[in-house]
Protein backbone atom coordinates (compact mmCIF):
# COMPACT_ATOMS: atom_id res chain seq x y z
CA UNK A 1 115.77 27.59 -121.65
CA UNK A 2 114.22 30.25 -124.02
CA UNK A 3 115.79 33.54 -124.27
CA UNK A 4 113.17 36.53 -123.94
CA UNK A 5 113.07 38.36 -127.20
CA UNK A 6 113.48 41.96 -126.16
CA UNK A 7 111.47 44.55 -128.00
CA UNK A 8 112.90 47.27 -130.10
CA UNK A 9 112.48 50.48 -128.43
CA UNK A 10 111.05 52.71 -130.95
CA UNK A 11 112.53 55.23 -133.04
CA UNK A 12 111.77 59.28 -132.57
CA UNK A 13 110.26 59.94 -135.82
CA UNK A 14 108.11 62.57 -137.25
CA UNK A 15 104.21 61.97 -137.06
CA UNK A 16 103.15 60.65 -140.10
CA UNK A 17 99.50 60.36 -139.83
CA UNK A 18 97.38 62.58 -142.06
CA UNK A 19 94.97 63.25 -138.81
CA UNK A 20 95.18 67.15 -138.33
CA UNK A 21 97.20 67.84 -135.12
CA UNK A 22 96.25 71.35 -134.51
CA UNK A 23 92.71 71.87 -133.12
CA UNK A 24 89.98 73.88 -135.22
CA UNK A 25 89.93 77.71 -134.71
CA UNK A 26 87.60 78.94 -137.50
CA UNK A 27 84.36 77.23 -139.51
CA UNK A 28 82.67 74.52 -138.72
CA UNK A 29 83.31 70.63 -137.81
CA UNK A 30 81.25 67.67 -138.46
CA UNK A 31 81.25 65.41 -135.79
CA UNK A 32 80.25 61.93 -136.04
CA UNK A 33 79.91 59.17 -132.40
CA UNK A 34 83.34 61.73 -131.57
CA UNK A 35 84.83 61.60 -134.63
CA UNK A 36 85.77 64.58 -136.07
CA UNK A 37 84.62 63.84 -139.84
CA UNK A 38 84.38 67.12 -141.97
CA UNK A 39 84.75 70.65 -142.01
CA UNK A 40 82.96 73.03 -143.67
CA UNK A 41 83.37 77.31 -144.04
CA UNK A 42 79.57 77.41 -143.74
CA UNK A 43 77.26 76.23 -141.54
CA UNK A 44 74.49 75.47 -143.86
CA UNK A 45 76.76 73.12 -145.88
CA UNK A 46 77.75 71.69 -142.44
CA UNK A 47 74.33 71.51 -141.58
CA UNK A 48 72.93 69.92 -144.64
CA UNK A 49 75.62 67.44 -144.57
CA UNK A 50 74.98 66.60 -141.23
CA UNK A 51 71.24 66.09 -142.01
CA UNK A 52 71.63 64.20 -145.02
CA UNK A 53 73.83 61.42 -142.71
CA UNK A 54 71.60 61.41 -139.82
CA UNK A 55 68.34 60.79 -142.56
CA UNK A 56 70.72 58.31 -143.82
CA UNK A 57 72.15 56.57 -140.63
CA UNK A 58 69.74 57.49 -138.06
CA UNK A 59 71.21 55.45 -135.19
CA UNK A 60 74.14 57.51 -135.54
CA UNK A 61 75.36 60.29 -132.87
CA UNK A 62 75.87 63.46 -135.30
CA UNK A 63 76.70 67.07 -134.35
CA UNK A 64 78.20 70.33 -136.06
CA UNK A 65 80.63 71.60 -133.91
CA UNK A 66 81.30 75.98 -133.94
CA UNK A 67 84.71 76.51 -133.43
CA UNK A 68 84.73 79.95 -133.40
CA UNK A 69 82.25 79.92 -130.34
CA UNK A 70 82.85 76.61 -129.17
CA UNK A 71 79.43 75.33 -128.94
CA UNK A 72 78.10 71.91 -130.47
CA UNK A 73 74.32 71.14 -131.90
CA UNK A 74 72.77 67.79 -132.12
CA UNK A 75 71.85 67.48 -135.94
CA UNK A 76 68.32 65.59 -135.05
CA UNK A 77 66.15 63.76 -137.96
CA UNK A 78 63.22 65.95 -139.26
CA UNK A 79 59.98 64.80 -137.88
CA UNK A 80 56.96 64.39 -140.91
């Protein structure tokens, strides 16, 4: 008969991902389909970036995130 291989439990390490653990308290994020992708001091460089993506990728879901109010807006492509 074949012996079950028994898995490895896994070793308590330190997370060593370079995703930021604490949440955002100040500035502004750039969020892209959920993704937190950027973050910006300013919300006109948040906003430009934003806009320059969406004009870009237009089927993607992109939004600047506050942090300091908590609010999100829907970056939306500028209609000629």
């Amino acid at each position: 008969m074949r012996e079950k291989r028994r898995l490895a439990a896994p070793a308590a390490s330190a997370r060593t991902t370079k995703a930021s653990i604490e949440p955002l308290r100040t500035g502004y994020a750039l969020i892209v389909d959920g993704h937190v992708k950027a973050t910006f001091a300013a919300k006109a460089s948040a906003l430009e970036a934003g806009t320059q993506l969406k004009n870009r990728f237009p089927r993607l879901q992109v939004k600047i995130y506050d942090a300091e109010n908590k609010l999100s807006e829907t970056v939306e492509i500028a209609r000629a």
